[in-house]
Protein backbone atom coordinates (compact mmCIF):
# COMPACT_ATOMS: atom_id res chain seq x y z
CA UNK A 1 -12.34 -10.61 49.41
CA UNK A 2 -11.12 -7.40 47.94
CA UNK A 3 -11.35 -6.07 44.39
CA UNK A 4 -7.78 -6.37 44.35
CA UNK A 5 -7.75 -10.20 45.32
CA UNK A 6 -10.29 -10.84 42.89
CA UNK A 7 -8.81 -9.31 40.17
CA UNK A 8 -5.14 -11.32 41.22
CA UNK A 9 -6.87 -14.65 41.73
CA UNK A 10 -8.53 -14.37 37.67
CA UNK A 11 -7.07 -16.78 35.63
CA UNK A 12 -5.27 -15.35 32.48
CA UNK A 13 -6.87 -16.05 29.01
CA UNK A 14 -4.21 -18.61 27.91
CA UNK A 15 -1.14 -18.92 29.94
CA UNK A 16 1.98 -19.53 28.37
CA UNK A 17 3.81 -23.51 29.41
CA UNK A 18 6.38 -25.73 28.45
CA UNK A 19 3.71 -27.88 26.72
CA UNK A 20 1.45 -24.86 25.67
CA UNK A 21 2.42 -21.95 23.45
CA UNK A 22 -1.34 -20.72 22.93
CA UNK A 23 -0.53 -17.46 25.06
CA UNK A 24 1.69 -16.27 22.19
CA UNK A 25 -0.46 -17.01 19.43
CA UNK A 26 -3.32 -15.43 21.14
CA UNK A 27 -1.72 -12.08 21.77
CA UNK A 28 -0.08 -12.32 18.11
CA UNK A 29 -3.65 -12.99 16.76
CA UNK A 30 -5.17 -10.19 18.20
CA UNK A 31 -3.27 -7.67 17.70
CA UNK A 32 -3.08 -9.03 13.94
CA UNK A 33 -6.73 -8.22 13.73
CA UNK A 34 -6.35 -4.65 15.65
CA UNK A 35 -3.37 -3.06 13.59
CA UNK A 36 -5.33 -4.66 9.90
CA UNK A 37 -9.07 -2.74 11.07
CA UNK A 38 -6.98 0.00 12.27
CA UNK A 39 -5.45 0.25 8.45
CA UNK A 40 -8.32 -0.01 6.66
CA UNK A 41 -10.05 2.62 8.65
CA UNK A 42 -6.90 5.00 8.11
CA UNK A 43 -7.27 4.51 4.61
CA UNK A 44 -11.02 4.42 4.21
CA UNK A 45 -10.63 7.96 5.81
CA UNK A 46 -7.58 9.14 4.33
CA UNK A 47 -9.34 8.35 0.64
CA UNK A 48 -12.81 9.20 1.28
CA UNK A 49 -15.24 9.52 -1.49
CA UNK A 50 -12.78 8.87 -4.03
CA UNK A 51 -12.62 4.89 -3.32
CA UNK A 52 -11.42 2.66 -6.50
CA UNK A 53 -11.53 -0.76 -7.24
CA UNK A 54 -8.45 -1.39 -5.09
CA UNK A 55 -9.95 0.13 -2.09
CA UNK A 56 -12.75 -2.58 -2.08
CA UNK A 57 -10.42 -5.65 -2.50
CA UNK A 58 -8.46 -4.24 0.34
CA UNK A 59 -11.88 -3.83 2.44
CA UNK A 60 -12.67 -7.36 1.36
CA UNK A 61 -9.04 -8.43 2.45
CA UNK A 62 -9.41 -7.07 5.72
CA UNK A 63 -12.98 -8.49 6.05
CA UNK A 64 -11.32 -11.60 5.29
CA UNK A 65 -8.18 -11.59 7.35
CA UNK A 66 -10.43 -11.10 10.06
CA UNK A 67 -12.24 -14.37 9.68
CA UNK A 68 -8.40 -15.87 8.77
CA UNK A 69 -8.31 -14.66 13.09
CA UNK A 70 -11.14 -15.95 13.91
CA UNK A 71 -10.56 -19.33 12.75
CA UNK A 72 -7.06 -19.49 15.14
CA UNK A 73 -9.52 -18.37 17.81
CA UNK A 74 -11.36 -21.13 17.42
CA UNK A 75 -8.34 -23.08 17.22
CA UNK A 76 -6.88 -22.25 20.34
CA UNK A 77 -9.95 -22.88 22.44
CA UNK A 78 -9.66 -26.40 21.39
CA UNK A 79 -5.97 -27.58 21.75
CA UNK A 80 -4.41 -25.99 19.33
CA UNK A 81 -0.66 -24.67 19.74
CA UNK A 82 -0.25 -27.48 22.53
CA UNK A 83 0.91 -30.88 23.01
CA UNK A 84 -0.75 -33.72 21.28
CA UNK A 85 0.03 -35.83 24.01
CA UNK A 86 -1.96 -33.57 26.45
CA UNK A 87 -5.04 -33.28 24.07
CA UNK A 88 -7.76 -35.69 22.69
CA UNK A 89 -8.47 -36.70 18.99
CA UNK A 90 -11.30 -34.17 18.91
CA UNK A 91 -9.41 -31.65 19.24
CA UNK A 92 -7.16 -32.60 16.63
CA UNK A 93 -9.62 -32.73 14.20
CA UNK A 94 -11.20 -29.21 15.49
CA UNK A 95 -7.63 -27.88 15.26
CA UNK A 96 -6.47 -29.08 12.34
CA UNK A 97 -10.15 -27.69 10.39
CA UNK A 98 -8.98 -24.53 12.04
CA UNK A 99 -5.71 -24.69 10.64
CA UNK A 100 -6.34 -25.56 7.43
CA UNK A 101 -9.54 -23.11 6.94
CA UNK A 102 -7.02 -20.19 8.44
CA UNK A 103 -4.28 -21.56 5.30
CA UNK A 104 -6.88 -21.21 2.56
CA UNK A 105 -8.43 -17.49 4.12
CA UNK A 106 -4.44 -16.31 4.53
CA UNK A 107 -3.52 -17.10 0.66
CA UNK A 108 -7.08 -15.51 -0.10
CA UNK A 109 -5.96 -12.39 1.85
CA UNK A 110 -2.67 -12.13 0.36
CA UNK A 111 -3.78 -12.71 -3.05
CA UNK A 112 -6.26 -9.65 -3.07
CA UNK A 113 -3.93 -7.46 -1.74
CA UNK A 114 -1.45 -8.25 -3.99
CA UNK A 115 -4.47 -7.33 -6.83
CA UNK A 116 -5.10 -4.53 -4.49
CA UNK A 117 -1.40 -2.98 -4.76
CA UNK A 118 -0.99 -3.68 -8.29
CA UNK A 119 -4.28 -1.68 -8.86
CA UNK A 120 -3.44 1.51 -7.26
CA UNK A 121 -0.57 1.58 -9.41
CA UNK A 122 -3.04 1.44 -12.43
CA UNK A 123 -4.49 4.42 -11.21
CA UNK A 124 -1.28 6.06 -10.36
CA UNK A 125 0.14 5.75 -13.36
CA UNK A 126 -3.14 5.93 -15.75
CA UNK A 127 -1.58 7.78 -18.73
CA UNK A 128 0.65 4.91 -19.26
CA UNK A 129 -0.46 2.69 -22.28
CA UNK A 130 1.02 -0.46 -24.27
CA UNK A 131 3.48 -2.78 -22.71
CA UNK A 132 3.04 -0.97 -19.25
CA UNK A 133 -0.34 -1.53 -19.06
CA UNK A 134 0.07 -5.25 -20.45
CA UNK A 135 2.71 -5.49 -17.57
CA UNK A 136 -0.04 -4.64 -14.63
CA UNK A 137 -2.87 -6.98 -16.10
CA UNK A 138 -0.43 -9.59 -15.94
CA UNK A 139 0.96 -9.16 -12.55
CA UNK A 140 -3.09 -9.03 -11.73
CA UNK A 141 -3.63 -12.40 -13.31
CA UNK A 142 -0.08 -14.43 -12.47
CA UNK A 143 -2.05 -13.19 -8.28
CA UNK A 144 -4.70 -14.03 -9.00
CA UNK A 145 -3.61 -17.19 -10.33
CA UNK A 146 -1.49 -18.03 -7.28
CA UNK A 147 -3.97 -17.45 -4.96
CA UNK A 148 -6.57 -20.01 -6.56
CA UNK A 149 -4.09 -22.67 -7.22
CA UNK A 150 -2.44 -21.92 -3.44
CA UNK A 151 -6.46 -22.51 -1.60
CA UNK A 152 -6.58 -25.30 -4.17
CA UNK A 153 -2.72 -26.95 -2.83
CA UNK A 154 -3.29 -26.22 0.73
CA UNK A 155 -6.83 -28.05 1.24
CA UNK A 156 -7.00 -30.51 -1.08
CA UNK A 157 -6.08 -34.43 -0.14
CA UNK A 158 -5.74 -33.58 3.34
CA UNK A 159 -7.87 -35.09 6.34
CA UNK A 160 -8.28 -32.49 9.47
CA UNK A 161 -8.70 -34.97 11.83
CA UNK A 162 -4.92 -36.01 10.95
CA UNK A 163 -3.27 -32.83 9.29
CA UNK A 164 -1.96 -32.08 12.84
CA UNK A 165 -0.91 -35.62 14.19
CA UNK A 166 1.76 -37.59 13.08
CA UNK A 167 0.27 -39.04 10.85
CA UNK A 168 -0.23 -36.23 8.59
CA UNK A 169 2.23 -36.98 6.75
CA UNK A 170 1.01 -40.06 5.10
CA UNK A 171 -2.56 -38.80 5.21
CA UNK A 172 -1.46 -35.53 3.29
CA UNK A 173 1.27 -36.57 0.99
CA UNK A 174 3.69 -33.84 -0.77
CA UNK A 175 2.53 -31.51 1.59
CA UNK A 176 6.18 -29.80 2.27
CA UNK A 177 6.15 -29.81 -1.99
CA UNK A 178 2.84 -28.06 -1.89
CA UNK A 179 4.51 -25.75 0.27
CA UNK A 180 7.22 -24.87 -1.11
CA UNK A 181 5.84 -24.14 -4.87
CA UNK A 182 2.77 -21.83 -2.90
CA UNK A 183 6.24 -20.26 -1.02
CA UNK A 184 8.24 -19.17 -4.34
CA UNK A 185 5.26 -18.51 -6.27
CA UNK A 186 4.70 -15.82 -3.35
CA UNK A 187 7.65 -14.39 -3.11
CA UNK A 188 8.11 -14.11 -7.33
CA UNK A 189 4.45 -12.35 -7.43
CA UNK A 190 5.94 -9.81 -4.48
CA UNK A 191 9.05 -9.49 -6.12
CA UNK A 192 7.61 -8.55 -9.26
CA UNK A 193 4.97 -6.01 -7.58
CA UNK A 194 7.84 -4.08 -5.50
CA UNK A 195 9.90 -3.90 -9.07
CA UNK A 196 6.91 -2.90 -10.76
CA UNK A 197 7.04 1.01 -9.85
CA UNK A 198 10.78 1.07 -11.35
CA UNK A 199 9.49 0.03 -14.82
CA UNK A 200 6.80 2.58 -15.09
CA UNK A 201 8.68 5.82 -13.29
CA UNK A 202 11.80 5.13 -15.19
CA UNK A 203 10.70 6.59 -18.53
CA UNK A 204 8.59 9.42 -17.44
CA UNK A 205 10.16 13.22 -17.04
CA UNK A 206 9.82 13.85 -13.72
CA UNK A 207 12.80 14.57 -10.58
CA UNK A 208 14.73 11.92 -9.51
CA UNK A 209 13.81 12.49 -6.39
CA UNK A 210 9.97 12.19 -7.20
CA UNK A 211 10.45 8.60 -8.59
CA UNK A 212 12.44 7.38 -5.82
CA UNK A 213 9.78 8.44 -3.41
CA UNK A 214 6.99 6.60 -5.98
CA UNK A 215 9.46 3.33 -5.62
CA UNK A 216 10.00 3.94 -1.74
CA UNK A 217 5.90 3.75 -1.22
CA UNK A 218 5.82 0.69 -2.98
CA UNK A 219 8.68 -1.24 -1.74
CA UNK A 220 7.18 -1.10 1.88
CA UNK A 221 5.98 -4.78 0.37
CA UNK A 222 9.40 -6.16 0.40
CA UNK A 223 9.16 -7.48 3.76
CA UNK A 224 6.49 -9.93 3.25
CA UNK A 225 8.83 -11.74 0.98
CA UNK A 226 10.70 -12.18 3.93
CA UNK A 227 8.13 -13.24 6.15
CA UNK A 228 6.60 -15.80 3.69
CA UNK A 229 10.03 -17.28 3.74
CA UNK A 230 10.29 -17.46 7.32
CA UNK A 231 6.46 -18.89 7.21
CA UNK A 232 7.86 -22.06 4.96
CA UNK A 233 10.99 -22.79 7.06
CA UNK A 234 9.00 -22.66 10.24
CA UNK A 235 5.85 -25.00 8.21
CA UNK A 236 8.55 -28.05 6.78
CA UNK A 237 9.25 -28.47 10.51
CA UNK A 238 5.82 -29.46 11.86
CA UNK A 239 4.85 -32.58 9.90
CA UNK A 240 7.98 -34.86 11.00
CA UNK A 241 7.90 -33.14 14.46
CA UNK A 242 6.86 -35.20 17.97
CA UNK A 243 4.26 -33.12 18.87
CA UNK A 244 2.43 -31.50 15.26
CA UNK A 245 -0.18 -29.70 16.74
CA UNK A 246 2.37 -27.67 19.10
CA UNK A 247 5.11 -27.01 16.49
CA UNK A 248 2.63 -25.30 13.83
CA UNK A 249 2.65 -22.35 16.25
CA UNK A 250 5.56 -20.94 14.36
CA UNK A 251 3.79 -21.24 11.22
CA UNK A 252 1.42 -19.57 12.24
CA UNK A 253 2.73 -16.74 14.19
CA UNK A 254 4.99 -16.22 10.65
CA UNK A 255 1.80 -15.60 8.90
CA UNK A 256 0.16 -13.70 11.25
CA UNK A 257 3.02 -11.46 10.64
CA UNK A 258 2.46 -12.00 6.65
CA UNK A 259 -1.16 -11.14 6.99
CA UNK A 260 -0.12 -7.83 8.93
CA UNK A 261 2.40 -6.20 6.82
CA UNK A 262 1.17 -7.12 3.55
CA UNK A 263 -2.08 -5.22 4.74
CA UNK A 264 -0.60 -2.40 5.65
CA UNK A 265 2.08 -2.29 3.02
CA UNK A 266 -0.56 -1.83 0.56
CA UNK A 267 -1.85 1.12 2.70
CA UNK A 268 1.37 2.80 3.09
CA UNK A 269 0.77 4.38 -0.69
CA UNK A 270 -2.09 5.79 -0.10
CA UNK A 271 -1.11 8.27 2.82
CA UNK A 272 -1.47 12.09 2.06
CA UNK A 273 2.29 12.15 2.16
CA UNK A 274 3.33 9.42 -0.76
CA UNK A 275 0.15 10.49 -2.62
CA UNK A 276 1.42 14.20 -2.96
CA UNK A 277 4.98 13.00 -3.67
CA UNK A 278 3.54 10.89 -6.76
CA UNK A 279 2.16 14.34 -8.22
CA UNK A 280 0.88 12.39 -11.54
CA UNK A 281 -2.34 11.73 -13.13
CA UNK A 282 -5.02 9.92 -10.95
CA UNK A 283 -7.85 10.68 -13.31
CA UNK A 284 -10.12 11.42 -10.11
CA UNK A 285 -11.42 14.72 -10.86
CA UNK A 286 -10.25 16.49 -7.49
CA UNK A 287 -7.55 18.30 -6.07
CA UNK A 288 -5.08 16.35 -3.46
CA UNK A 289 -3.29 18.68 -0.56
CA UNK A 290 -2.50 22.53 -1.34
CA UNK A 291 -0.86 23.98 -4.67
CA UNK A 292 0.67 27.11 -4.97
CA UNK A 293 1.03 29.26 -8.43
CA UNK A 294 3.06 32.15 -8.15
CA UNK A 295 3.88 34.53 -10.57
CA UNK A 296 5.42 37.90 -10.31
CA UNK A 297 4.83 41.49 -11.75
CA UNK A 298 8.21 43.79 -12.20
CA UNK A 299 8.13 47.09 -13.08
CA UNK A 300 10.39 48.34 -16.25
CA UNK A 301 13.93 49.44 -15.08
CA UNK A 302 15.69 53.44 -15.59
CA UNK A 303 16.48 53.31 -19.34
CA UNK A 304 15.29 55.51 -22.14
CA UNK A 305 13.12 54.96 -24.75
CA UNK A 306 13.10 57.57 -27.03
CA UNK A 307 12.05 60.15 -24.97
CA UNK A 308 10.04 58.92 -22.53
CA UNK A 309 12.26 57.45 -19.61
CA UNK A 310 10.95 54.91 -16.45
CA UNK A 311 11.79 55.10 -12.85
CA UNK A 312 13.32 52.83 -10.58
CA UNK A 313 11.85 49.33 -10.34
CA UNK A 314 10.58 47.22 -7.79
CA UNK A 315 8.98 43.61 -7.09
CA UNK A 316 5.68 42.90 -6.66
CA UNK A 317 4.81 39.21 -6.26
CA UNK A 318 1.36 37.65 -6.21
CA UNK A 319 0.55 34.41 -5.46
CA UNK A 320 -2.48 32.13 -6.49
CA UNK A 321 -3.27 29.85 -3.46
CA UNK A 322 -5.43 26.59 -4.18
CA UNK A 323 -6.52 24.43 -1.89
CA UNK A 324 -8.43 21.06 -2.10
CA UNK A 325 -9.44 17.62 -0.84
CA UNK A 326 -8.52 15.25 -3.17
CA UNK A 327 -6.76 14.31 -6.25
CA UNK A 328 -6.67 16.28 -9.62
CA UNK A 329 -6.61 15.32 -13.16
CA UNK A 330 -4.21 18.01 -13.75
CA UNK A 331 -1.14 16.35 -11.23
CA UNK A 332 1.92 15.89 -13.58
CA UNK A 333 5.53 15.24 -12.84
CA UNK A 334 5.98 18.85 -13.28
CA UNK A 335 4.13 22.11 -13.49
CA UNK A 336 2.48 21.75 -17.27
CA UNK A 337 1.45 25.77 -17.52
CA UNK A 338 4.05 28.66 -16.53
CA UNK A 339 2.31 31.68 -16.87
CA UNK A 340 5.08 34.86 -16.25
CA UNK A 341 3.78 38.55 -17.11
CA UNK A 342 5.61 41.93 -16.81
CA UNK A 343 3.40 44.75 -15.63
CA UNK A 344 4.83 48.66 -16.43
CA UNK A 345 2.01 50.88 -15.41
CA UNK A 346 0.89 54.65 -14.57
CA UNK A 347 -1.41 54.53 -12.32
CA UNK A 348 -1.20 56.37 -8.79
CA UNK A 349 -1.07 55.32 -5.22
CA UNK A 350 0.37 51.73 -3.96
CA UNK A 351 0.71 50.08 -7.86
CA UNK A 352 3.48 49.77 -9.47
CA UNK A 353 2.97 53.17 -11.02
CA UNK A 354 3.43 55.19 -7.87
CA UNK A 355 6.86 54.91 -8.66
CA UNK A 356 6.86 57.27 -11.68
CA UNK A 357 7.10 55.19 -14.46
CA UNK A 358 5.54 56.09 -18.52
CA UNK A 359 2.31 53.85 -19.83
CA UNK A 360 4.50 51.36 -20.86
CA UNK A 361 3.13 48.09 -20.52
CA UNK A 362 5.22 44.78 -21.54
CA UNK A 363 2.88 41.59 -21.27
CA UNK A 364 4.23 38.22 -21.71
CA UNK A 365 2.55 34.75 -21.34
CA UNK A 366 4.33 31.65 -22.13
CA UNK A 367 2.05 28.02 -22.55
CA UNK A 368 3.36 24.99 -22.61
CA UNK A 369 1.06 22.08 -23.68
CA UNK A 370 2.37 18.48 -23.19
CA UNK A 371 0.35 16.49 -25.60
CA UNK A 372 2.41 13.36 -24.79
CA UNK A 373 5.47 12.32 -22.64
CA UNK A 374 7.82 11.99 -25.79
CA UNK A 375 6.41 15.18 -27.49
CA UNK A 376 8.44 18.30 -27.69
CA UNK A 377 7.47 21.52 -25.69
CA UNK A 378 5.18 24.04 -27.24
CA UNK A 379 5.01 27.30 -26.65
CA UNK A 380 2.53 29.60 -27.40
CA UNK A 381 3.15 33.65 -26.71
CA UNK A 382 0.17 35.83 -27.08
């Protein structure tokens, strides 16, 4: 037998039947779990050594999206996504443990990186204070909140041996209710998050522009609203259905999705791109990307002073080039120090000088110090 005849005569990990949709959840699954590690070790490397505390709830979401996979694995290597009538009671009960175990890890997931999101913006916008602040600790809590009564509504009062048979709904009573008050709760929590960027760039002096690109980063989220949607009208179908255990596989395939964006979504902020866009305080210490400071030294013009009378005048620009690796305390909405000074010199060769003019030197250096985002603009000559 040839190589080629072997490899043609292999049988495929799940094919995909009539009766048997476990081909579609497998390849969904997988690649799930391939885009989310992929994500987390984009940002892991796009943030490195300046991790917060919503870098390691994403890392734990990942961590436990993964095991949200592995469950469905499991799963699918004992019935699950097929016809009850073409399966045995054990692997009901395996398959229904695996479907309720992947429930509880998915609202887990989603709950920490709702926290996760919610964070970042707590270190994007750290010079807020007052209601602002009060906003983001209660977004943090009303997740956190969801995600412990969502585990809680998902797993309790239901048997796995029947959660997937047609008898689950007796067995598990309310369970479309349950549902549907985890569903809304979801998408109010996401709502709130993707409006949450609007609230705090609205008052601050900075472009347009600049804030719409802050809101743009965040709202990256506002598909998973749609997807947990999607995830309840697809769930409501299964319990009543003829064959439960192969009509959850649009459930799940709908979260699979869930898990995926709502991972990345709360990436998406973090790339070099958005970050540098934000250009406010992150209170890390370090500089982000390359700044440029340019100032400009022009030479006094023909007029007369007295006697003493200057030469034509010319340009000479200078620029102050720094480059970093990370994030700086000083990132405002806009420059916060102009610094403009007008060199007349004497002196010979290439300088301004060469060009004839008295030792007349004008020096100007303007400050301005923002103390506070409603303070007025100081400025300091010297």
């Amino acid at each position: 037998m040839s190589v080629q005849d072997g490899l043609g005569s292999a049988p495929p990990l799940s094919a995909v039947y009539p009766d048997d949709q476990a081909g579609t959840l497998w390849i969904v699954t997988i690649l799930t779990t391939v885009y989310v590690v992929l994500s987390a070790v984009v940002r892991g490397f796009v943030k490195w050594g300046i991790y917060g505390l919503d870098d390691y709830l994403l890392a734990i979401a990942t961590l436990v999206c993964v095991g949200q996979s592995g469950t469905i694995f499991h799963g699918l290597s004992h019935g699950l996504s097929k016809f009850n009538s073409i399966t045995n009671r054990d692997q009901w009960e395996i398959s229904g443990r695996s479907f309720i175990a992947s429930e509880v890890l998915a609202i887990f997931t989603l709950c920490l990186a709702k926290c996760s999101v919610v964070l970042l913006m707590h270190r994007v916008f750290s010079s807020n204070s007052g209601w602002k602040v009060w906003l983001r600790v209660a977004i943090v809590l009303l997740s956190l909140a969801w995600g412990i009564a969502g585990m809680a509504l998902v797993s309790i009062g239901c048997r796995a041996d029947t959660v997937l048979t047609r008898k689950g709904v007796s067995e598990c009573p309310g369970q479309i209710a349950r549902w549907r008050i985890i569903t809304i709760a979801d998408m109010s929590t996401d709502t709130l998050i993707c409006l949450l960027p609007v609230a705090l760039t609205w008052p601050l002096q900075m472009p347009v522009k600049k804030k719409v690109q802050v809101v743009i980063a965040f709202s990256f989220r506002l598909p998973v609203v749609i997807f947990s949607a999607l995830h309840f009208t697809h769930l409501e179908q299964y319990p009543t259905a003829t064959e439960p255990l192969y009509s959850i596989t649009g459930a799940l395939l709908m979260q699979q999705a869930m898990l995926l964006w709502s991972l990345i979504s709360a990436t998406i902020p973090n790339l070099k791109a958005f970050m540098k866009s934000f250009s406010l305080d992150f209170g890390l210490g370090l500089t982000f990307g390359t700044s440029q400071q340019k100032s400009s030294d022009y030479p006094l013009q023909n007029l007369t002073i007295g006697s003493a009378q200057t030469r034509p005048w010319r340009r000479t620009p200078t620029t102050t080039h720094d480059d970093g690796g990370g994030m700086s305390t000083s990132l405002r909405p806009d420059p916060h120090r102009h610094k403009s000074t007008v060199v007349h010199t004497a002196e010979d060769g290439a300088s301004v000088g060469s060009h004839g003019s008295q030792d007349l030197i004008i020096r100007k250096v303007v400050d301005w110090h923002v103390r506070s985002e409603s303070s007025d603009r100081d400025e300091i000559p010297v």
